[in-house]
N, C-alpha and C. Protein backbone atom coordinates (compact mmCIF):
# COMPACT_ATOMS: atom_id res chain seq x y z
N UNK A 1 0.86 -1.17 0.00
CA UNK A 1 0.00 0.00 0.00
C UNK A 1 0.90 1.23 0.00
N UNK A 2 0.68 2.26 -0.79
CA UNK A 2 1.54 3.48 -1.17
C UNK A 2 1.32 4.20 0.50
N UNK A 3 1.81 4.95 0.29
CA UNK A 3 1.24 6.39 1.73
C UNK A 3 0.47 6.71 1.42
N UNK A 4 -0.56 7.12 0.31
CA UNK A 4 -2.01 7.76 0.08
C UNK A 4 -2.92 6.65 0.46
N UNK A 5 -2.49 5.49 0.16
CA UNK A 5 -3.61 4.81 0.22
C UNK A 5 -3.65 4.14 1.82
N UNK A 6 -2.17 4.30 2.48
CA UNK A 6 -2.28 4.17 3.86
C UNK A 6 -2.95 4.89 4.62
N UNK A 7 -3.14 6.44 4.28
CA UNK A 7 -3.25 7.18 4.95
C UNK A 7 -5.34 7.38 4.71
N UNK A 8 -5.46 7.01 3.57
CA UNK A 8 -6.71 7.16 3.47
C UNK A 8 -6.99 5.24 3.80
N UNK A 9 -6.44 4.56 4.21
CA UNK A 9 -7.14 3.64 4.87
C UNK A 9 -7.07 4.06 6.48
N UNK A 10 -6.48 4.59 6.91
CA UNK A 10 -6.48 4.90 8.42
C UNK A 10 -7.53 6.04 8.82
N UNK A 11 -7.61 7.08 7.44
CA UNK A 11 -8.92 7.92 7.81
C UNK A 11 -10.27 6.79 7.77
N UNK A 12 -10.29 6.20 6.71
CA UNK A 12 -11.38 5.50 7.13
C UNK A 12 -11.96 4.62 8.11
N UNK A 13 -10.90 3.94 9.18
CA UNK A 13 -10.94 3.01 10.06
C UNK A 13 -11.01 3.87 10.96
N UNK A 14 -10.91 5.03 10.90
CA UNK A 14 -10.82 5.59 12.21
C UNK A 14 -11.70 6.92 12.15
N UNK A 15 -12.91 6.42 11.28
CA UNK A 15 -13.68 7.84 11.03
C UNK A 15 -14.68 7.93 12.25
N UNK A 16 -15.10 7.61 13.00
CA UNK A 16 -15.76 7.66 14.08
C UNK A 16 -15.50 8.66 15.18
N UNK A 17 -13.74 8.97 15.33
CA UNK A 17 -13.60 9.44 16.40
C UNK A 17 -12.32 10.35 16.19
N UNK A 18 -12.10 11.52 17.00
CA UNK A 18 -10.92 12.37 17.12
C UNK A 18 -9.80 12.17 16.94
N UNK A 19 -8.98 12.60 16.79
CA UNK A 19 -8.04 12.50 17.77
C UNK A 19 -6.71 13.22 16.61
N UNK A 20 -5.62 14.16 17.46
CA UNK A 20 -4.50 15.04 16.61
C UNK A 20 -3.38 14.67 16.63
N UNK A 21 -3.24 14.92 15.33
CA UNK A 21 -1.56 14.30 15.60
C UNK A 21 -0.98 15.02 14.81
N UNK A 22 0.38 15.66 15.04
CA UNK A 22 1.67 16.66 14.77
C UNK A 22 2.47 15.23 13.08
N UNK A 23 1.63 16.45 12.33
CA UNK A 23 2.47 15.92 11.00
C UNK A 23 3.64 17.00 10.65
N UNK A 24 4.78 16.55 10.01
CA UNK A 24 5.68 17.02 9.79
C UNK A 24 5.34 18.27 8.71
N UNK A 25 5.54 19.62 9.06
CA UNK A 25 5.49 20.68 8.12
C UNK A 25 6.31 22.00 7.89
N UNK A 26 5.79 22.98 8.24
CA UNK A 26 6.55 23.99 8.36
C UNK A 26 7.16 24.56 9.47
N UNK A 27 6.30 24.18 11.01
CA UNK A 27 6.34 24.98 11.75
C UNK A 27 7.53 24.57 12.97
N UNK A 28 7.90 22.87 12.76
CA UNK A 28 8.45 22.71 13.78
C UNK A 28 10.09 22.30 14.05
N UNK A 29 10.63 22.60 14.80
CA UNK A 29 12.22 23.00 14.79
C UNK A 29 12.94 22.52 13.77
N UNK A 30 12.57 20.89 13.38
CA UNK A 30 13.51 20.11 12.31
C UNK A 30 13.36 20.71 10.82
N UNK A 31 11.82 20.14 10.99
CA UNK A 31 11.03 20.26 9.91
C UNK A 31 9.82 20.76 9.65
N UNK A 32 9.20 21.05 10.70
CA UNK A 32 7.67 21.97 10.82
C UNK A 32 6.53 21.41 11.13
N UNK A 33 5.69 21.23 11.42
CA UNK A 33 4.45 20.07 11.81
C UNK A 33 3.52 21.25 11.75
N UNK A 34 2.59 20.69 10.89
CA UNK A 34 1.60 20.88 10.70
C UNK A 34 0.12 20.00 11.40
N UNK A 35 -1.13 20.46 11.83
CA UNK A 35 -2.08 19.80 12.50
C UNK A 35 -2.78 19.00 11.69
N UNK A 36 -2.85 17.73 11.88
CA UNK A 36 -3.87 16.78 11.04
C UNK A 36 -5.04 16.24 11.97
N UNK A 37 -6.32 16.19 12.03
CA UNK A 37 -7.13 16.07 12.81
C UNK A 37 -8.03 14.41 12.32
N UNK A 38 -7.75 13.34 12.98
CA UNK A 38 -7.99 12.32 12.68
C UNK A 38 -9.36 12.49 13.56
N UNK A 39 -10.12 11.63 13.58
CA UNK A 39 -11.40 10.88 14.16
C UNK A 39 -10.69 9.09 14.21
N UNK A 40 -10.94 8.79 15.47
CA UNK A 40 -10.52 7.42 15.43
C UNK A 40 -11.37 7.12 16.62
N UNK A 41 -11.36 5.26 17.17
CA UNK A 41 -12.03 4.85 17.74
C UNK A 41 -11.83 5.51 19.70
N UNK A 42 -12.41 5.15 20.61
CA UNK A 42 -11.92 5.65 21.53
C UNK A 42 -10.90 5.03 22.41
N UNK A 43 -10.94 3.45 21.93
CA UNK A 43 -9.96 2.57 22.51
C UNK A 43 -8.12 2.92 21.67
N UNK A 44 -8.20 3.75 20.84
CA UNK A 44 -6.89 4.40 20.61
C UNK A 44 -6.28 5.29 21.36
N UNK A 45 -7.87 6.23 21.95
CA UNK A 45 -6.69 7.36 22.92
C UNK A 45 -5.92 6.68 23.93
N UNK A 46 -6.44 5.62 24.45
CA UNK A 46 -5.86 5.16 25.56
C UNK A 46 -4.18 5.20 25.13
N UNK A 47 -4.09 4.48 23.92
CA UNK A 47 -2.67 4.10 23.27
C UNK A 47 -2.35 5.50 22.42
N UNK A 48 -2.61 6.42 22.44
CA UNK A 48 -2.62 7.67 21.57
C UNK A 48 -0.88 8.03 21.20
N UNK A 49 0.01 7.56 21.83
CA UNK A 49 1.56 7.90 21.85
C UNK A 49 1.31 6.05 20.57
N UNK A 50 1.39 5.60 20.56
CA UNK A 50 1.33 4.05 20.20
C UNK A 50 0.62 4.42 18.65
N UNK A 51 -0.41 4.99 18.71
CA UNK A 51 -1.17 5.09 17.46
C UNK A 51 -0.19 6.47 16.40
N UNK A 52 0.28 7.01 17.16
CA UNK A 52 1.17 8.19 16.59
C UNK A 52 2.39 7.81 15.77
N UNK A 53 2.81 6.71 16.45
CA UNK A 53 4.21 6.20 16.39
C UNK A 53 4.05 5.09 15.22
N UNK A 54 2.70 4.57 15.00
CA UNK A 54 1.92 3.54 14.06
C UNK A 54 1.75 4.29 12.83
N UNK A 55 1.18 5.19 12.85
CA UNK A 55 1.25 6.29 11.55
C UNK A 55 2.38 6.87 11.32
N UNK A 56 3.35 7.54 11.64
CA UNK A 56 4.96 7.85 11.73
C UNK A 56 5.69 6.52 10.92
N UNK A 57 5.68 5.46 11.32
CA UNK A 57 6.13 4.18 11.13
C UNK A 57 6.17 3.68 9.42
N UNK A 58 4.29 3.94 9.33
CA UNK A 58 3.91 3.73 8.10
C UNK A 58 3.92 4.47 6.85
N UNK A 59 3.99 5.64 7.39
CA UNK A 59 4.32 7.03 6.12
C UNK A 59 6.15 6.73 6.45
N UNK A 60 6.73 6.11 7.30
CA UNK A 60 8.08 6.06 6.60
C UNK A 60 8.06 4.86 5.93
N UNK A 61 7.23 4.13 6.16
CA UNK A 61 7.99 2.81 4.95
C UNK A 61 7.37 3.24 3.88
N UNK A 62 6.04 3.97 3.47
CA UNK A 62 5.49 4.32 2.46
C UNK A 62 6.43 5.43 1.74
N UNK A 63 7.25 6.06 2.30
CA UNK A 63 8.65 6.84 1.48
C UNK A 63 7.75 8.09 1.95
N UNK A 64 6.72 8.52 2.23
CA UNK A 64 6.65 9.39 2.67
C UNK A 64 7.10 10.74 3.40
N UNK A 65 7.40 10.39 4.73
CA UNK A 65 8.70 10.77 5.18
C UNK A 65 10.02 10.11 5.40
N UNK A 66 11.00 11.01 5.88
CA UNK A 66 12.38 10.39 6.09
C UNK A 66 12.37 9.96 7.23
N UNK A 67 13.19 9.00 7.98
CA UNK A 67 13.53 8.82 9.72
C UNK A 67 13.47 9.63 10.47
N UNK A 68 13.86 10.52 10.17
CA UNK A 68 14.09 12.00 11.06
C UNK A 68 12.15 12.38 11.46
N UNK A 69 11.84 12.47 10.07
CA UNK A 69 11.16 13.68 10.04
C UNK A 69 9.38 12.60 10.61
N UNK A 70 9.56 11.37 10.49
CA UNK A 70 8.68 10.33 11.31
C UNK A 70 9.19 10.06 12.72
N UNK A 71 10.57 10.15 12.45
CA UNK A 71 10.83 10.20 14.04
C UNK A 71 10.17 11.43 14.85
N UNK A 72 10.56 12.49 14.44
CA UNK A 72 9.88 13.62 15.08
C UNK A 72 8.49 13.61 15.29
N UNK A 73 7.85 13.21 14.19
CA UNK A 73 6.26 12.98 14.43
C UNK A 73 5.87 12.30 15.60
N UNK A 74 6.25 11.02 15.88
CA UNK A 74 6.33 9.99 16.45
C UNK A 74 6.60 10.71 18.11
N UNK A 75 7.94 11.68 18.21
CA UNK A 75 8.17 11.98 19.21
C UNK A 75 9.33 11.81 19.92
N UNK A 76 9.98 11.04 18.91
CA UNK A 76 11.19 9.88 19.44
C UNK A 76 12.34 10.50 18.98
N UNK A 77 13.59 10.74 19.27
CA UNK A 77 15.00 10.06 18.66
C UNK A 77 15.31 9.59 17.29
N UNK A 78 15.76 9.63 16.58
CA UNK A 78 15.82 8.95 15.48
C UNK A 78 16.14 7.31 15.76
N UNK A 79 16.89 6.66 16.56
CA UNK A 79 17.74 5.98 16.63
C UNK A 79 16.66 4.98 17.55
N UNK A 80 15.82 5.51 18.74
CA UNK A 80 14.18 5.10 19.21
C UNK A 80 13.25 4.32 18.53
N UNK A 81 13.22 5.90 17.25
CA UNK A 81 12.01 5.65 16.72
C UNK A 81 12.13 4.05 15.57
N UNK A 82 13.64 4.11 15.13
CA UNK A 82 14.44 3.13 14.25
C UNK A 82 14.33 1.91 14.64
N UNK A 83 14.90 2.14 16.35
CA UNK A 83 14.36 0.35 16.68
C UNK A 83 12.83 0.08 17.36
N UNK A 84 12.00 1.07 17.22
CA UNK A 84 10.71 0.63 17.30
C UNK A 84 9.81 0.30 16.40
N UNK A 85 10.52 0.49 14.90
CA UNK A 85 9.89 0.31 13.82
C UNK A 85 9.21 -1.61 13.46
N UNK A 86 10.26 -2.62 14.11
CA UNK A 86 10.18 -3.52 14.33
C UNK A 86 8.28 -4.00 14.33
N UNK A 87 8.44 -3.43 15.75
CA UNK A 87 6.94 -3.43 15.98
C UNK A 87 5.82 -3.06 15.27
N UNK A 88 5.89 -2.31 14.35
CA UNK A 88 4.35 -2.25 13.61
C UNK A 88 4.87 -2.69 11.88
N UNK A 89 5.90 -3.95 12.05
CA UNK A 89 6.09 -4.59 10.97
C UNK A 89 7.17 -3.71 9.73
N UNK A 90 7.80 -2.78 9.98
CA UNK A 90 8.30 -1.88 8.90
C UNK A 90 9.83 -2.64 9.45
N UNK A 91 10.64 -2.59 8.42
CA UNK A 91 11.81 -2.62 7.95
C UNK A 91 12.47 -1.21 7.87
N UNK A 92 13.90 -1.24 8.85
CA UNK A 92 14.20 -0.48 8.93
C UNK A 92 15.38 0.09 7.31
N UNK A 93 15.58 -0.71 6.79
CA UNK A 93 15.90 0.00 5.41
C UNK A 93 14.52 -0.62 4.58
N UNK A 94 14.55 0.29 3.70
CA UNK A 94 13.16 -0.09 2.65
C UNK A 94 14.33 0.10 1.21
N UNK A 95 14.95 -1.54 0.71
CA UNK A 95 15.36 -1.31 0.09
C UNK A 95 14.80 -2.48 -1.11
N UNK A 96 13.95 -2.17 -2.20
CA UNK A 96 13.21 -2.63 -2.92
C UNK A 96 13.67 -3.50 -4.08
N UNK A 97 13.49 -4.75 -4.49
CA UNK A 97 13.58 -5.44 -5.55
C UNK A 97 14.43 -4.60 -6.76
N UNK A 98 13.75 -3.97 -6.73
CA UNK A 98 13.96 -3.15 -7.99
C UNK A 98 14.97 -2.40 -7.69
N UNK A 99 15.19 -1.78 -6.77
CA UNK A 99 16.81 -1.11 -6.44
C UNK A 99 17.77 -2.21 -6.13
N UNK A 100 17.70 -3.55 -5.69
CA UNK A 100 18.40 -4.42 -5.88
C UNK A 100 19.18 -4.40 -7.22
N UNK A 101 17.64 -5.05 -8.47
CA UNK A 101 18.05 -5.28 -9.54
C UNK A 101 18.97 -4.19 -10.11
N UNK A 102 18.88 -2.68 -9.74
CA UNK A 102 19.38 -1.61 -10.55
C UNK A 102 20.73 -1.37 -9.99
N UNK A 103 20.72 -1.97 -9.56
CA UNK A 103 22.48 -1.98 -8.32
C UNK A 103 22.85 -3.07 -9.39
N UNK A 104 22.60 -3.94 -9.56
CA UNK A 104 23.58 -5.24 -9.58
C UNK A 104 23.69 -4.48 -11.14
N UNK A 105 22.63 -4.38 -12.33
CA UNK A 105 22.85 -3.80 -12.77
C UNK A 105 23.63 -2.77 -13.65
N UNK A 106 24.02 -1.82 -12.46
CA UNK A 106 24.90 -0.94 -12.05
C UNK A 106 26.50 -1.11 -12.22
N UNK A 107 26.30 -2.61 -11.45
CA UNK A 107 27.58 -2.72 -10.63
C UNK A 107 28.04 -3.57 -11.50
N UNK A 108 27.31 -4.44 -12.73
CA UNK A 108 27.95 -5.30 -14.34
C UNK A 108 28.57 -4.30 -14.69
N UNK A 109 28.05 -3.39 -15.16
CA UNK A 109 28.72 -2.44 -15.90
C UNK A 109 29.91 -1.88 -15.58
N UNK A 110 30.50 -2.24 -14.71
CA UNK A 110 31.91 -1.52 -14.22
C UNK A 110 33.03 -2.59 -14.82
């Protein structure tokens, strides 16, 4: 699933209910955060640092954002947020078939 289509599956699962979360934009020290206003269920606020760090996670494997700039979302460290990625299934390099193939590729030609 791309980041658009992550992100519009999470609006939809979570159209019922509130809840804000600090997306990366203009305003904040690294990189800027801008306000995104989700609706999600109410058994998320409980986990609301957890659900933050779940979306952060997934717009970085979706190439969305960089480490940094999901780390910041998230709240974390870079280096935190890196080994917590584990947990909601992301790979901490996202390095694709296809950049495989274009390396090796690459690397005949020399």
């Amino acid at each position: 699933m791309d980041g658009a289509g992550c992100v519009d599956y999470l609006v939809d699962c979570f159209a019922d209910k509130e809840a804000v979360i600090a997306w990366p934009g203009k305003n904040s020290y690294l990189y800027g955060m801008t306000t995104l206003t989700l609706q999600v269920p109410d058994f998320l606020e409980d986990d609301h640092q957890d659900t933050v760090s779940f979306i952060a996670a997934k717009l970085y494997e979706a190439g969305k954002l960089s480490l940094g700039q999901a780390a910041e979302m998230a709240g974390l460290d870079k280096r935190a947020f890196a080994e917590s990625l584990s947990k909601y299934g992301v790979s901490f390099i996202n390095y694709t078939t296809e950049d495989i193939l274009n390396d090796v590729a690459r690397i005949s030609k020399i």
